[in-house]
Protein backbone atom coordinates (compact mmCIF):
# COMPACT_ATOMS: atom_id res chain seq x y z
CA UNK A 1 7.81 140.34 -69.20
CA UNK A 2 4.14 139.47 -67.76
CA UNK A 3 1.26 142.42 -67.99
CA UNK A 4 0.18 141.45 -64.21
CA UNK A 5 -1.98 144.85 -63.95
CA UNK A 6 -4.22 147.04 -66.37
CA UNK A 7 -6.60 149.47 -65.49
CA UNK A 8 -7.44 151.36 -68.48
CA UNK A 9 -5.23 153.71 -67.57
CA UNK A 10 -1.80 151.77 -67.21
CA UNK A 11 -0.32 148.78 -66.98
CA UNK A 12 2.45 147.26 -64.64
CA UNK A 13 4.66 144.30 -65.85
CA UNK A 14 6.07 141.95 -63.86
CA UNK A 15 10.02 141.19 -65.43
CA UNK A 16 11.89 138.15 -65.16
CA UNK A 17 14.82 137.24 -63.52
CA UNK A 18 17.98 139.78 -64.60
CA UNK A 19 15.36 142.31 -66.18
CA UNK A 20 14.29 145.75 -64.74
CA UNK A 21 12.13 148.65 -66.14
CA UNK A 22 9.28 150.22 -66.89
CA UNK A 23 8.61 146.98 -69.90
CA UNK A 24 11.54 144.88 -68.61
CA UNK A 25 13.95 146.79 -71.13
CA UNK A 26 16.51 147.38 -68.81
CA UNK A 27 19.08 144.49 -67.83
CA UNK A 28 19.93 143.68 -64.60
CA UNK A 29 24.24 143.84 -63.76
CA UNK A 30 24.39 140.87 -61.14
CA UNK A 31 28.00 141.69 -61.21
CA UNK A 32 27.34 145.03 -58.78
CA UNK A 33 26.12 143.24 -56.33
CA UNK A 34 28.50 142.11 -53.41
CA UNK A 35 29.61 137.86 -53.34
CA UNK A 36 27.66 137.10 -56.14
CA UNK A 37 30.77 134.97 -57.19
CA UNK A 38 32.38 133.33 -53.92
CA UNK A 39 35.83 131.98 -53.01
CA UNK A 40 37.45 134.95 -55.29
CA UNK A 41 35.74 133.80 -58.75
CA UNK A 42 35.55 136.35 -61.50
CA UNK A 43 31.52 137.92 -62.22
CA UNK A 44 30.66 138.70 -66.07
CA UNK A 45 27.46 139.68 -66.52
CA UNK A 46 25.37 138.14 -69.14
CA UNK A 47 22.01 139.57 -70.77
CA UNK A 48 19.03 138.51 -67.99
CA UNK A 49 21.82 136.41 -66.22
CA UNK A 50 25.34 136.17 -65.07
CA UNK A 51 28.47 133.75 -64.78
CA UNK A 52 31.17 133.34 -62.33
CA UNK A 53 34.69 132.18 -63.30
CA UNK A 54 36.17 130.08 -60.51
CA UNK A 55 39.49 129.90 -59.63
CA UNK A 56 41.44 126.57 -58.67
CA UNK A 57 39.72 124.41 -56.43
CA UNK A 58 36.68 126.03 -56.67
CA UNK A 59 33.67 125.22 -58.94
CA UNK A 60 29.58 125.90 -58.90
CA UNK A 61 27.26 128.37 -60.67
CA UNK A 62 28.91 130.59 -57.90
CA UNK A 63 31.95 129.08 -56.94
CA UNK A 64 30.47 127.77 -53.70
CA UNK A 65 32.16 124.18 -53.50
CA UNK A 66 35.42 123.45 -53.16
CA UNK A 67 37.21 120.26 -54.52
CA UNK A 68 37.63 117.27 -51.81
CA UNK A 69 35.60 115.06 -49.45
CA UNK A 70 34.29 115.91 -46.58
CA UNK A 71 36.39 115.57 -43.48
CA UNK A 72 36.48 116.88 -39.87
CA UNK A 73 38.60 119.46 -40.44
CA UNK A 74 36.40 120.62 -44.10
CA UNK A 75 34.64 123.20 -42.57
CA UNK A 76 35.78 125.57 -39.54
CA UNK A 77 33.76 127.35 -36.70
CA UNK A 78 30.82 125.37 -36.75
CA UNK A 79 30.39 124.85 -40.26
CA UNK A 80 28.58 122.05 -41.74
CA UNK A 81 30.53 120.31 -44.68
CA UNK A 82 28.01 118.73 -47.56
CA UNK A 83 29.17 116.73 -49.84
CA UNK A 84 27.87 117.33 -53.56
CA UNK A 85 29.44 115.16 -55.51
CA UNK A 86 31.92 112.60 -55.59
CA UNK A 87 34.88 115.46 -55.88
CA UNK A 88 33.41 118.27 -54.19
CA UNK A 89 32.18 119.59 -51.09
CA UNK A 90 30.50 122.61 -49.59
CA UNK A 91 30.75 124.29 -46.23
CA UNK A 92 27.21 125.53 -44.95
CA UNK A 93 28.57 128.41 -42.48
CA UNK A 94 27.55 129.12 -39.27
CA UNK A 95 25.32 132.54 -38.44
CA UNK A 96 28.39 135.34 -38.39
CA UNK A 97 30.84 133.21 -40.37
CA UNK A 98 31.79 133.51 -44.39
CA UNK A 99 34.46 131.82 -46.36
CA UNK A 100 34.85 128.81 -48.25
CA UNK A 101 35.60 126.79 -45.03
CA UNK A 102 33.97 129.25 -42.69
CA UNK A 103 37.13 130.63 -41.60
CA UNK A 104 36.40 134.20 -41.86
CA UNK A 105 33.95 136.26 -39.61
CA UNK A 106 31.98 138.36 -41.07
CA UNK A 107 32.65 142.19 -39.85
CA UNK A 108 28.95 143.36 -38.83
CA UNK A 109 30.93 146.79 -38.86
CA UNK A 110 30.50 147.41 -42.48
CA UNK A 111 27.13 148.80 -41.82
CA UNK A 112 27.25 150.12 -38.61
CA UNK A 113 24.71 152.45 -36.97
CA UNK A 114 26.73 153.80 -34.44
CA UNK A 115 25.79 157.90 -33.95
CA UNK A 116 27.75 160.90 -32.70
CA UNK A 117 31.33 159.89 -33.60
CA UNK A 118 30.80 156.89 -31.85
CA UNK A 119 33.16 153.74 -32.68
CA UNK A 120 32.07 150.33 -34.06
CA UNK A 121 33.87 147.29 -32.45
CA UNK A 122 32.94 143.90 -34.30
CA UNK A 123 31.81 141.09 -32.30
CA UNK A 124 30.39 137.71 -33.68
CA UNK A 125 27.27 138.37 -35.56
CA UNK A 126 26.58 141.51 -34.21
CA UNK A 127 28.87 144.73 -33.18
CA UNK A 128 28.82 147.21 -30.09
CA UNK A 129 29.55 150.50 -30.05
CA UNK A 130 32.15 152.93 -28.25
CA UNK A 131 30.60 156.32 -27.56
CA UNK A 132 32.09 159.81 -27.36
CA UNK A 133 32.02 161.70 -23.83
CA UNK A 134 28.30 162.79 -23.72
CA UNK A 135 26.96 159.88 -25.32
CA UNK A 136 25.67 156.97 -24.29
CA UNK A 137 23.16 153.92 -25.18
CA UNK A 138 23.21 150.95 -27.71
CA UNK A 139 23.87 153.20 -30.51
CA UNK A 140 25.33 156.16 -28.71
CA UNK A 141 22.13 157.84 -29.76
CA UNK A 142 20.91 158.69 -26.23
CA UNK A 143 23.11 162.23 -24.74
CA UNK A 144 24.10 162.10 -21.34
CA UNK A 145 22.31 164.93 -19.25
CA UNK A 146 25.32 165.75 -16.90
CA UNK A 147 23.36 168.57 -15.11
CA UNK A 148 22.12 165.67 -13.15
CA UNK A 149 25.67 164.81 -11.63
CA UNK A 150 26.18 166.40 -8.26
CA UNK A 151 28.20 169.20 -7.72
CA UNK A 152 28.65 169.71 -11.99
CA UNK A 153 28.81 173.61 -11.69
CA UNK A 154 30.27 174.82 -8.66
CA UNK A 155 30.58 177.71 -6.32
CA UNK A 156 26.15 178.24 -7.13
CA UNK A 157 26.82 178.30 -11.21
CA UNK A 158 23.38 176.77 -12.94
CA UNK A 159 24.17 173.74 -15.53
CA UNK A 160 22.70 173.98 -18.63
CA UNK A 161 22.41 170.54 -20.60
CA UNK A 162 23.45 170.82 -23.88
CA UNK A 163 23.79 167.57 -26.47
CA UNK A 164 26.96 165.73 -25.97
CA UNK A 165 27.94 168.21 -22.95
CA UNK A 166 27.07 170.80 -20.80
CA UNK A 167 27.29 174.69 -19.65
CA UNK A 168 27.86 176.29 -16.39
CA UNK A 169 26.45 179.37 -16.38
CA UNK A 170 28.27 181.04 -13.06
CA UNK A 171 27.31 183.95 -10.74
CA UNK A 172 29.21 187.31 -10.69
CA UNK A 173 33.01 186.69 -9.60
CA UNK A 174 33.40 182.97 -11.28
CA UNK A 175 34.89 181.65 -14.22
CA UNK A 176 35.71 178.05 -15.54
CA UNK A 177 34.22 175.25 -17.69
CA UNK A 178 32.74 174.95 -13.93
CA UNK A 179 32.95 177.64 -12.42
CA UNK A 180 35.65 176.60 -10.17
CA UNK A 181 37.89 179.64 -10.78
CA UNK A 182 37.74 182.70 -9.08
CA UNK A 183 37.93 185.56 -10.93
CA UNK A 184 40.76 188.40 -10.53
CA UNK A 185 38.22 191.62 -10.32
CA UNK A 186 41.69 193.18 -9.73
CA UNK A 187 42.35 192.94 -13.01
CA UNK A 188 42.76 195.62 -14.33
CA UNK A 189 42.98 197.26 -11.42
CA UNK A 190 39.59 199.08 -10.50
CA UNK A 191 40.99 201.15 -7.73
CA UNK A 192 42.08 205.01 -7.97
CA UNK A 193 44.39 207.06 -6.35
CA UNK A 194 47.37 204.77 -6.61
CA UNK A 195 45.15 202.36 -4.31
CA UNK A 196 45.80 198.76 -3.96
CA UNK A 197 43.27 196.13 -5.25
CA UNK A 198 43.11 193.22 -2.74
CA UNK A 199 40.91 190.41 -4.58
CA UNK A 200 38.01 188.46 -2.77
CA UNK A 201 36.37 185.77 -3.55
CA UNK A 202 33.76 187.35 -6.08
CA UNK A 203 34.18 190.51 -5.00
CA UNK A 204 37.42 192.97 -4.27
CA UNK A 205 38.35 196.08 -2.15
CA UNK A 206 40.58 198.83 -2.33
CA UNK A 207 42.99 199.62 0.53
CA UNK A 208 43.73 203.48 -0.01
CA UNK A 209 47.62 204.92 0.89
CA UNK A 210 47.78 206.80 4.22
CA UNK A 211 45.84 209.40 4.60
CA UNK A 212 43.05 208.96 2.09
CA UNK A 213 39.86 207.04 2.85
CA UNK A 214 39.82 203.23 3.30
CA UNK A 215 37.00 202.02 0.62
CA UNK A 216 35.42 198.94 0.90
CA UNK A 217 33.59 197.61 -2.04
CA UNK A 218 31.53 194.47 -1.03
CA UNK A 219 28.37 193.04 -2.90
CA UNK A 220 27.49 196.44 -4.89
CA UNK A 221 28.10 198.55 -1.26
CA UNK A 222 30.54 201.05 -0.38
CA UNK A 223 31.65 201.78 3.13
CA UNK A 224 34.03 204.68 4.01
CA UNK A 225 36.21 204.76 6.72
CA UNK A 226 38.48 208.05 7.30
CA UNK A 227 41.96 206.86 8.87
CA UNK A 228 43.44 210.15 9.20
């Protein structure tokens, strides 16, 4: 290693290729990193370097060419076919394309950024994303405020955005996910007297037997009628 720095204090080295560290010490394992050996070649790693063991057909310090002239059919999807030597060839691939002929595309999905349970879908050099309800945007990062979709929370219930969904918050006498259900006050039965409960919408009354008082219950009011 190279002393490129020193303050008095320190020093910083600057390693060479397949050395890491503090003073270089440390070896660098080419082998970890993904297609350093192409076309399914074998990576051993070597001190400061490496070496790829090609299988049939295949030869190069990373088993990047392929045995054979070029022709039009060398390289696939755009590729560009170069010819090294007088036995081998190489296919320069197209942006989104890998392979030693260019035949594979390359799944951008590996590494994708999509949020909130979203879905990755691969497309050619580049991917899109399928959101979950609630979500939306290029990387389903942006929630859907549904509170401003008419008519959310019915019968006067007050939406309250939340992230990925929503809340109705409904008056006295409603129930649902929206509100939409009317709730049985009936139930139990609030009446006494072996009254019957007759059920309103958000409210109820009680219809006395013969002979007793007729009691209407409506908004928090109570009327009396005597049917005797």
């Amino acid at each position: 290693g190279e002393i490129v720095q020193h303050d008095g204090q320190g020093f910083l080295c600057q390693c060479p290729h397949g050395f890491e560290g503090e003073v270089c010490e440390k070896d660098v394992d080419e082998c970890q990193a993904v297609g350093t050996c192409k076309n399914g070649g074998t990576c051993r790693n070597l001190v400061g370097s490496f070496k790829c063991l090609c299988s049939t057909m295949y030869h190069g310090d990373r088993c990047e060419m392929r045995q054979g002239v070029c022709t039009s059919n060398s390289c696939y999807n755009a590729g560009k076919c170069i010819q090294r030597n007088v036995r081998l060839y190489e296919c320069v691939c197209s942006t989104g394309y890998t392979g030693s002929q260019c035949e594979e595309n390359i799944d951008d999905c590996i590494n994708h950024k999509c949020q909130n349970g979203g879905s990755c879908k691969d497309d050619l050099n580049d991917y899109s994303c399928q959101c979950t309800t609630g979500w939306q945007g290029w990387r389903c990062s942006h929630d859907i405020d549904e509170c401003q979709l008419p008519g959310i929370c019915k019968n006067g219930g007050t939406c309250q955005n939340t992230p990925g969904g929503y809340k109705c918050v409904c008056v006295n006498g409603y129930t649902g996910t929206r509100c939409e259900t009317d709730k049985n006050e009936c139930h139990p039965n609030p009446c006494q007297n072996k009254a019957t409960c007759l059920d309103l919408l958000g409210d109820f009354k009680c219809l006395c037997l013969p002979g007793n008082l007729w009691l209407l219950l409506h908004q928090g009011w109570n009327w009396a009628l005597d049917v005797r």
